[in-house]
C-alpha atoms as a PDB file:
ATOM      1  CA  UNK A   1       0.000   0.000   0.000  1.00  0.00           C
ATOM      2  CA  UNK A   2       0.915   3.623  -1.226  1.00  0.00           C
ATOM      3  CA  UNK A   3      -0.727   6.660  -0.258  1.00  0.00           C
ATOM      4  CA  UNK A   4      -3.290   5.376   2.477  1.00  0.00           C
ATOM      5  CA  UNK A   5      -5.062   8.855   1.267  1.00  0.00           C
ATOM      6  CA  UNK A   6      -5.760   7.571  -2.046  1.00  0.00           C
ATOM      7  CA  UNK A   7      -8.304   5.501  -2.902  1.00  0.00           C
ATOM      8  CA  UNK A   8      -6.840   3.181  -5.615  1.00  0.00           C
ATOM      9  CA  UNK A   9      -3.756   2.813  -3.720  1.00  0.00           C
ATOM     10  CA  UNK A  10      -6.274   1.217  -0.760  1.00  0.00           C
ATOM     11  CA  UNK A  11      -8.223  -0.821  -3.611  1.00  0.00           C
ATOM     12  CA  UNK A  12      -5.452  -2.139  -4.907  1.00  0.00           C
ATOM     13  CA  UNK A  13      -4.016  -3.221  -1.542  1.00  0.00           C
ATOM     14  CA  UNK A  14      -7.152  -5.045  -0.802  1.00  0.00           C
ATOM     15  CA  UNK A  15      -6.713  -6.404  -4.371  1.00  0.00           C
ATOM     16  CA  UNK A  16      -3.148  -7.781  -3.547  1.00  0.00           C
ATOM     17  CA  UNK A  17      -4.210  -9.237  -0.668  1.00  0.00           C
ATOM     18  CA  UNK A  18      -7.211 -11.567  -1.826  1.00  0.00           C
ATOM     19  CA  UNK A  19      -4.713 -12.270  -4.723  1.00  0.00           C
ATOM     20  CA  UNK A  20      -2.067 -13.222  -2.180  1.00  0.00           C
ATOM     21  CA  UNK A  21      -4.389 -15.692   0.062  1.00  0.00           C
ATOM     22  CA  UNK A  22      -6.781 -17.174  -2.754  1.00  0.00           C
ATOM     23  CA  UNK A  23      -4.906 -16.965  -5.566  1.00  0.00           C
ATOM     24  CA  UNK A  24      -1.215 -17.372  -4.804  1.00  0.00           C
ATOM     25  CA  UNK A  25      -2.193 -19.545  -2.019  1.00  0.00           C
ATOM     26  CA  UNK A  26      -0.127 -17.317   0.594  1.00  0.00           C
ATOM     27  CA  UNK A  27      -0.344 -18.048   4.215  1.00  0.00           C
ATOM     28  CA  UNK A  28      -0.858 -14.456   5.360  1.00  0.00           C
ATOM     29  CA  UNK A  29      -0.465 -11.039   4.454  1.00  0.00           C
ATOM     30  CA  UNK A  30       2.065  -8.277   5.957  1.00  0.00           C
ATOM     31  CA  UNK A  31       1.683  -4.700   7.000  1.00  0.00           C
ATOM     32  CA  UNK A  32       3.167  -2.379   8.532  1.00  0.00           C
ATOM     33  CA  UNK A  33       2.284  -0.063  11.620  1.00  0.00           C
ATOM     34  CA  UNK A  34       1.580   2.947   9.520  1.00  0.00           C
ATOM     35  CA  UNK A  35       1.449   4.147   6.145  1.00  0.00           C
ATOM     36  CA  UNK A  36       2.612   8.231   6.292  1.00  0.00           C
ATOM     37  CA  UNK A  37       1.258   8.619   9.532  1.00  0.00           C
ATOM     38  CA  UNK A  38      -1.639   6.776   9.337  1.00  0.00           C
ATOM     39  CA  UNK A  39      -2.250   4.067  11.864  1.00  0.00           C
ATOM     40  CA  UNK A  40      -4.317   1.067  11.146  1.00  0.00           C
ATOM     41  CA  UNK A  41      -7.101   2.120  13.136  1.00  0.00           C
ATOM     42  CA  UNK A  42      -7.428   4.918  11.004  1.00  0.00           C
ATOM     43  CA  UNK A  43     -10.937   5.143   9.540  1.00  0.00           C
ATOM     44  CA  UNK A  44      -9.647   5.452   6.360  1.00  0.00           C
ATOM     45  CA  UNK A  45      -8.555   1.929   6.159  1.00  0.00           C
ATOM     46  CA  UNK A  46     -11.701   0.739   6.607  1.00  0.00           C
ATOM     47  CA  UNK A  47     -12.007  -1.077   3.335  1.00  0.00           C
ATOM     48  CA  UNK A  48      -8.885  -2.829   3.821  1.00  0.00           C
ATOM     49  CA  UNK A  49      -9.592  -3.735   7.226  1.00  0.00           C
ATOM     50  CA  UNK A  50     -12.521  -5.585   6.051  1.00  0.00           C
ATOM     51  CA  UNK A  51     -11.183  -7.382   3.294  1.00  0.00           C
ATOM     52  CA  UNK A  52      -8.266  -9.141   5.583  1.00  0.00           C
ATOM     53  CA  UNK A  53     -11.347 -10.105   7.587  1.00  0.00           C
ATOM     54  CA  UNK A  54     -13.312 -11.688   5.046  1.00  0.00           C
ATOM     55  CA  UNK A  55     -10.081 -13.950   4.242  1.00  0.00           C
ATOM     56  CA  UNK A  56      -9.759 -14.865   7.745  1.00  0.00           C
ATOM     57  CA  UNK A  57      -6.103 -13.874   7.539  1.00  0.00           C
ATOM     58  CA  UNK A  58      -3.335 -14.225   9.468  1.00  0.00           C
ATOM     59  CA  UNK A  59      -1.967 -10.768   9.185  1.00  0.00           C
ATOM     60  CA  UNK A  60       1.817  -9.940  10.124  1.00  0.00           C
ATOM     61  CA  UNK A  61       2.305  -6.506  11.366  1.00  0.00           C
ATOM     62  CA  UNK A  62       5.866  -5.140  11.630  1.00  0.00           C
ATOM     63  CA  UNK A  63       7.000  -1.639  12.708  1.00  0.00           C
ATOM     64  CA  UNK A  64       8.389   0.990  10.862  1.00  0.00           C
ATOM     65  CA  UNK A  65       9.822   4.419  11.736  1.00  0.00           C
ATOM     66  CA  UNK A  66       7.414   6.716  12.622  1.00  0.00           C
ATOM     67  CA  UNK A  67       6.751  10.203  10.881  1.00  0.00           C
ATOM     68  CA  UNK A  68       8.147  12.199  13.556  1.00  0.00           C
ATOM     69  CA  UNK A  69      10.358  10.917  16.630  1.00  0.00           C
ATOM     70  CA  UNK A  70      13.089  12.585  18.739  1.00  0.00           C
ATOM     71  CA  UNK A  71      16.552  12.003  17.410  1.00  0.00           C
ATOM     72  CA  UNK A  72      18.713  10.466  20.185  1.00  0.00           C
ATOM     73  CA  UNK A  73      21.362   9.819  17.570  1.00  0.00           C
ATOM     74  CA  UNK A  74      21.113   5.963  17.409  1.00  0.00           C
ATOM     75  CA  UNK A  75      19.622   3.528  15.189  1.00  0.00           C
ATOM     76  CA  UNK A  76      15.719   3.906  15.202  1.00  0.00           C
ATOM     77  CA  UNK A  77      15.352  -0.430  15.609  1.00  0.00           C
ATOM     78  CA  UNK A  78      16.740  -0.150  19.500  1.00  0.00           C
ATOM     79  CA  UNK A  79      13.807   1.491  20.969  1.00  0.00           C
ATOM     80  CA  UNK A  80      11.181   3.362  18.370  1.00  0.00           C
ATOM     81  CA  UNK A  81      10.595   0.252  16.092  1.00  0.00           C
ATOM     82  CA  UNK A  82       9.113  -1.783  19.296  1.00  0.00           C
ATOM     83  CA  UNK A  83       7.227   1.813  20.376  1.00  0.00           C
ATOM     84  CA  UNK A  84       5.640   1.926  16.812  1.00  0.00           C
ATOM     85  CA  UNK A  85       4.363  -1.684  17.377  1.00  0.00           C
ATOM     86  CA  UNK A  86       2.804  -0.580  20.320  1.00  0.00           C
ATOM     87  CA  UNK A  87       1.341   2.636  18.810  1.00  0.00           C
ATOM     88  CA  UNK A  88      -0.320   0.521  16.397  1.00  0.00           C
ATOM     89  CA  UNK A  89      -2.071  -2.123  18.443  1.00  0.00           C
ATOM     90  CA  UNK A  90      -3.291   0.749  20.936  1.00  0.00           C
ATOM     91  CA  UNK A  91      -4.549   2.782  18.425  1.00  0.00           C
ATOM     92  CA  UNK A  92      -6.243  -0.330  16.667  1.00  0.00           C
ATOM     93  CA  UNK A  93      -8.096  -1.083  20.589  1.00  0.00           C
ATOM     94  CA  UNK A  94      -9.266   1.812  20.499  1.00  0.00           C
ATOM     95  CA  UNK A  95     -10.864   2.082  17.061  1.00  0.00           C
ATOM     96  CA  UNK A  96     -12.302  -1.665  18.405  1.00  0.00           C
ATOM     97  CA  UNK A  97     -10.487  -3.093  14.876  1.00  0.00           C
ATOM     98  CA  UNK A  98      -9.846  -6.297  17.025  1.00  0.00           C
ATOM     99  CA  UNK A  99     -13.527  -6.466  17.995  1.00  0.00           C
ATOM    100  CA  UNK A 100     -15.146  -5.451  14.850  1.00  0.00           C
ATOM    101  CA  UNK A 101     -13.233  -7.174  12.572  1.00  0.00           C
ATOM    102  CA  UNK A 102     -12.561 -10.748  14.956  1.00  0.00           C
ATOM    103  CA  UNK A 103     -11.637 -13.212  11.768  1.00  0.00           C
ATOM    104  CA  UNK A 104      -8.406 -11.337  11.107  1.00  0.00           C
ATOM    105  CA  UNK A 105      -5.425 -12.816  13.332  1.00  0.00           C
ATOM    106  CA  UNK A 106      -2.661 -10.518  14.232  1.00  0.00           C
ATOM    107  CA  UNK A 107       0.722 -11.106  14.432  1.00  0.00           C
ATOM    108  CA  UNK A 108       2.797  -8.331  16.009  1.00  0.00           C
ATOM    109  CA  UNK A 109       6.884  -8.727  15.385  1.00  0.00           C
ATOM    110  CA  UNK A 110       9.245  -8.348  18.421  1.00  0.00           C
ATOM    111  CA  UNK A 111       7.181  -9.786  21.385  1.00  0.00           C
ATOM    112  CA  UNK A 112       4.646  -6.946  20.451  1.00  0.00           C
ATOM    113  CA  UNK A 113       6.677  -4.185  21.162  1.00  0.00           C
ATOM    114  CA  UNK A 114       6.656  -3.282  24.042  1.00  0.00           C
ATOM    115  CA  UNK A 115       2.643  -3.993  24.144  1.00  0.00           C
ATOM    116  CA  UNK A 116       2.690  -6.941  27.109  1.00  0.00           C
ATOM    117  CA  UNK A 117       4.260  -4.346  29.027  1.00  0.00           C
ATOM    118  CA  UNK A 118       2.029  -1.822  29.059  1.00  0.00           C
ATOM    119  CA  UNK A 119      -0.997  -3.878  28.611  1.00  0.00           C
ATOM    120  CA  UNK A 120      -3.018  -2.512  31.995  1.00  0.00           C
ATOM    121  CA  UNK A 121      -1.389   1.223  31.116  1.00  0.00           C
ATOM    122  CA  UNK A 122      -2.862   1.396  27.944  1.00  0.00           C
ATOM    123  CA  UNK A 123      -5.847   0.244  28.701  1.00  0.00           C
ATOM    124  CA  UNK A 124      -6.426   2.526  31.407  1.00  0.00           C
ATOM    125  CA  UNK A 125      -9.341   4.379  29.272  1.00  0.00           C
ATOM    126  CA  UNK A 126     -11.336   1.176  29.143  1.00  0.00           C
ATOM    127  CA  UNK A 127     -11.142   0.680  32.383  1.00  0.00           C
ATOM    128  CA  UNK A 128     -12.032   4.153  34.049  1.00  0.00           C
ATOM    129  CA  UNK A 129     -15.258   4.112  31.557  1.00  0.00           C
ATOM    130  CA  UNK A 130     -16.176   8.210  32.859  1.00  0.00           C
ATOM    131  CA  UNK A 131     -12.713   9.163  31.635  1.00  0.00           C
ATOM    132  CA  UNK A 132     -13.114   7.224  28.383  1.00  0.00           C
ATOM    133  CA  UNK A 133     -16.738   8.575  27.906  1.00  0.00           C
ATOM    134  CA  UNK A 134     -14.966  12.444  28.527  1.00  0.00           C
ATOM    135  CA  UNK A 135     -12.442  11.638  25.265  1.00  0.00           C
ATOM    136  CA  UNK A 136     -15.666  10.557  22.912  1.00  0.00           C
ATOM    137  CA  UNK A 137     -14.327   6.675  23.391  1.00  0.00           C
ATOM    138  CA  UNK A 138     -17.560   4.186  24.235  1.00  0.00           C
ATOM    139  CA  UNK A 139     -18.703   0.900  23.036  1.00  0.00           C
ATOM    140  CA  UNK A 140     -16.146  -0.897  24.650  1.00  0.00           C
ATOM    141  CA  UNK A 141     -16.321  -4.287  26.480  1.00  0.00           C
ATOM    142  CA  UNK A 142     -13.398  -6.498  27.744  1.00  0.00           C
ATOM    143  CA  UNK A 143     -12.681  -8.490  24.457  1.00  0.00           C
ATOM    144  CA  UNK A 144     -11.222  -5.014  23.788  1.00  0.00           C
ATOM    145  CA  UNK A 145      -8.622  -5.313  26.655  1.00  0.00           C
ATOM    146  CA  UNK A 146      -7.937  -8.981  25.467  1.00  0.00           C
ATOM    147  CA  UNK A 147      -4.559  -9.187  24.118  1.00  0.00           C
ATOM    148  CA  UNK A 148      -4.411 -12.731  24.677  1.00  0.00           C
ATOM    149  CA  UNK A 149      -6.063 -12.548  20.966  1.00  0.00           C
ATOM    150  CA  UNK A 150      -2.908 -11.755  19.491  1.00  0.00           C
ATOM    151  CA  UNK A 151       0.426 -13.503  18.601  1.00  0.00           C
ATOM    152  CA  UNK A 152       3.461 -12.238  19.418  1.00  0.00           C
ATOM    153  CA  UNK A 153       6.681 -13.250  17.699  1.00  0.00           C
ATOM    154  CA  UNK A 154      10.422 -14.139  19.280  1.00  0.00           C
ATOM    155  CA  UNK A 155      12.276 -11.567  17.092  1.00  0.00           C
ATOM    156  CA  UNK A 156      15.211 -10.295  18.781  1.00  0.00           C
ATOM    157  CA  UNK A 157      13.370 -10.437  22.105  1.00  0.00           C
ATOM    158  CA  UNK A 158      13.939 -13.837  23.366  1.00  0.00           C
ATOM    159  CA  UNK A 159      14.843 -12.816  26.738  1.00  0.00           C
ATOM    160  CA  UNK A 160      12.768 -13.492  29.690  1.00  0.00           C
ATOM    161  CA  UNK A 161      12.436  -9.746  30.477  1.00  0.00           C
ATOM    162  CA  UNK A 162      10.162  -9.637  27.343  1.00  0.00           C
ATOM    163  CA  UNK A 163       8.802 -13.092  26.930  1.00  0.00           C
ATOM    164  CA  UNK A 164       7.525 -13.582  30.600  1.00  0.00           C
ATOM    165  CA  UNK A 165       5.499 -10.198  29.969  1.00  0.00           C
ATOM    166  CA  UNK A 166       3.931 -11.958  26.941  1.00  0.00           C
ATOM    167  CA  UNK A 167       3.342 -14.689  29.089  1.00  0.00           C
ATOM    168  CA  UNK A 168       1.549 -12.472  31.331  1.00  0.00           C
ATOM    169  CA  UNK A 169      -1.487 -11.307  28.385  1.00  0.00           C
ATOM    170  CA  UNK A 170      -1.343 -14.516  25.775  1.00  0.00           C
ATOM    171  CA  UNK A 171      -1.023 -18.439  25.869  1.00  0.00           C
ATOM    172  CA  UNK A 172       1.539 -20.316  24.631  1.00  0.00           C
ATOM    173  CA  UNK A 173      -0.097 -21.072  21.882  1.00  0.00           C
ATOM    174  CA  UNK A 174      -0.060 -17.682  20.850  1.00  0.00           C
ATOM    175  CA  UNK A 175       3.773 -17.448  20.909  1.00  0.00           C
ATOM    176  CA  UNK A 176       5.752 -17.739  17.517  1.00  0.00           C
ATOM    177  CA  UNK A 177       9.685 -18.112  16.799  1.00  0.00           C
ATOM    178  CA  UNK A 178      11.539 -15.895  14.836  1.00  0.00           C
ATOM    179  CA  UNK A 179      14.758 -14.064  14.128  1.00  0.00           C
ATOM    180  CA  UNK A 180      14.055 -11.109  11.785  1.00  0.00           C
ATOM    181  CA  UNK A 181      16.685 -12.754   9.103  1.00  0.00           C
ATOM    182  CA  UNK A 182      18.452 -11.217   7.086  1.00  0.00           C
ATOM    183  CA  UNK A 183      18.282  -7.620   8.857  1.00  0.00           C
ATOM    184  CA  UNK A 184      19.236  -8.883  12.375  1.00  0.00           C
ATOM    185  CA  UNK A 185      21.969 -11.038  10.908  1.00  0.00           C
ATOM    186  CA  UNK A 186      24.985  -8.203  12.319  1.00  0.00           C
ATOM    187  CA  UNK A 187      23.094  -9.331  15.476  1.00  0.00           C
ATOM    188  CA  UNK A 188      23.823 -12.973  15.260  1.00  0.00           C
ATOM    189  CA  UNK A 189      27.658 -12.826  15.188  1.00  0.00           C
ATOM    190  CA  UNK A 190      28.048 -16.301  16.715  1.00  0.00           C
ATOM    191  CA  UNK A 191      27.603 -19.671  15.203  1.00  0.00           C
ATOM    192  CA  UNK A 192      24.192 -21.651  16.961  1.00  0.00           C
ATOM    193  CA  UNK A 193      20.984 -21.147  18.161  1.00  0.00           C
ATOM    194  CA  UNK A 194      20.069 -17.552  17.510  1.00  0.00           C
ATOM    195  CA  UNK A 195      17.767 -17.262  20.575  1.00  0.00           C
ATOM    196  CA  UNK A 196      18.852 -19.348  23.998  1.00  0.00           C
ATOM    197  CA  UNK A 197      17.516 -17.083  25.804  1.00  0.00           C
ATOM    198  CA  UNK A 198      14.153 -18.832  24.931  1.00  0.00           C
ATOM    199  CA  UNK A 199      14.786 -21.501  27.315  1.00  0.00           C
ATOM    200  CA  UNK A 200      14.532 -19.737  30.208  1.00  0.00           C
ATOM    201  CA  UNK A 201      10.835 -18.665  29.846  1.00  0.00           C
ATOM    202  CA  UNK A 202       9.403 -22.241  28.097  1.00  0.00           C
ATOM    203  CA  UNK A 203       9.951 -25.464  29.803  1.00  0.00           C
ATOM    204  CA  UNK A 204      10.781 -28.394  26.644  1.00  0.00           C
ATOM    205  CA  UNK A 205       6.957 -29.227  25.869  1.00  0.00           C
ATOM    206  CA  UNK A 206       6.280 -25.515  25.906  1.00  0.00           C
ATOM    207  CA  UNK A 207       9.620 -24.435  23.499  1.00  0.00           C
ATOM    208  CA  UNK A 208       8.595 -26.832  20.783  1.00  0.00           C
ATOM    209  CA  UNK A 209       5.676 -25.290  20.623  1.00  0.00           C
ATOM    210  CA  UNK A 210       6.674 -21.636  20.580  1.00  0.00           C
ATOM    211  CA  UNK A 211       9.556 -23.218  17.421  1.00  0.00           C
ATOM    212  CA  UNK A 212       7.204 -25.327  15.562  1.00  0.00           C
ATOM    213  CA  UNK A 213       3.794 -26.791  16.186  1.00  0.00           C
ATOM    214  CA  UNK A 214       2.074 -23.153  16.909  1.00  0.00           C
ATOM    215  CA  UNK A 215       3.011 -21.738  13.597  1.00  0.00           C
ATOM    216  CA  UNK A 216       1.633 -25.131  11.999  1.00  0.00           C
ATOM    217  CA  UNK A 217      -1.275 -24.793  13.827  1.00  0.00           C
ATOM    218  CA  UNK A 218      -1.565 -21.373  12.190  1.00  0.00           C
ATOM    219  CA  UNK A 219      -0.381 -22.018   8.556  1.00  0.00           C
ATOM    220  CA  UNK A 220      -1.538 -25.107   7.720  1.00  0.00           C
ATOM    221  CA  UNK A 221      -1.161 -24.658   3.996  1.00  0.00           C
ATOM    222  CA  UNK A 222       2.787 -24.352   5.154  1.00  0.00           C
ATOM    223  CA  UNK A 223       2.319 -27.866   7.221  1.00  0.00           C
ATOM    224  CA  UNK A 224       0.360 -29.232   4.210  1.00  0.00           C
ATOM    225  CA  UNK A 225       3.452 -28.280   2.134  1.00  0.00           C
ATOM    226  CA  UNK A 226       6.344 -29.368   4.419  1.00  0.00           C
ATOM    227  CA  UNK A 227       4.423 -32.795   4.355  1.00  0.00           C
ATOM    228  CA  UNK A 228       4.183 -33.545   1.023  1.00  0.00           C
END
């Protein structure tokens, strides 16, 4: 997707995503958190919002730089990549995206950000319903504060001081490996298991979950293939 502003940029996103699941036979479709400043809860994405719905997709959402950010003079991918995950999902809550549109299953890179953390923080407006009702935000109900609905992914935040707050919100089930290969490869400067970290958050029935049989469970045109 282009110009989120323009409307055959949005058609043709919603194209390229019913091309990508029912044509191409993709497992899922990837966005990112914005699209020049404009957050997926955005009303204007509306259309394509629906149409990931009506596939039932699986629906990868990695970060990007936002528009504007203060410039601490280091790499934006230490600290405002995970923010911008976290931007996304809470403005998605709170344009009920998860609620209104509950065949779409999201997939937020890097443990979500920093999402788990903040979980009861951001949903603070939810749960004091007169302050919510002050800011014009209503129709709420607690499948709103459920982030146990999402998956999270292992990307470069296999430690315990992220993964046991994603414990805290989702399931295992809901709990994904990955690396972020090829751009985290300066990362991975020694030979092995890129995240061993993993095993001290997920006891041995738990861990071959989180590295296999949960993204089966999800992609089962990618377990179909893999057993043929």
């Amino acid at each position: 997707m282009g110009d989120p502003n323009d409307p055959v940029d949005l058609a043709n996103a919603c194209a390229e995503a019913v091309r990508a699941i029912k044509v191409l036979g993709l497992d899922g479709i990837g966005v990112f958190s914005h699209y020049n400043g404009v957050y997926l809860g955005d009303p204007r994405l509306e259309p394509l919002m629906a149409t990931l719905n009506s596939l039932g997709a699986m629906v990868f959402l990695h970060p990007v730089t936002p528009a504007a950010y203060p410039d601490l003079k280091l790499p934006t991918f230490l600290y405002e990549f995970p923010f911008d995950t976290t931007r996304a999902a809470v403005n998605m809550t709170y344009h009920r995206v998860f609620t209104r549109y509950p065949m779409v299953r999201w997939l937020l890179a890097h443990a979500g950000g920093t999402l788990p953390y903040l979980a009861y923080r951001t949903s603070l407006l939810q749960l004091t319903t007169a302050v919510g009702q002050n800011l014009g935000l209503t129709n709420f109900n607690k499948q709103n504060l459920d982030y146990g609905r999402l998956f999270y992914d292992t990307a470069l935040s296999p430690a315990p001081s992220a993964m046991m707050s994603v414990r805290e919100v989702a399931p295992v089930s809901h709990v994904m490996f990955a690396t972020d290969w090829p751009f985290s490869g300066p990362v991975f400067v020694v030979p092995g298991d890129p995240a061993p970290q993993l095993l001290e958050s997920f006891n041995d029935t738990e861990l071959r979950r989180v590295l296999r049989s949960n993204a089966l469970a999800q992609f089962p045109r990618l377990k179909r293939r893999l057993a043929s």
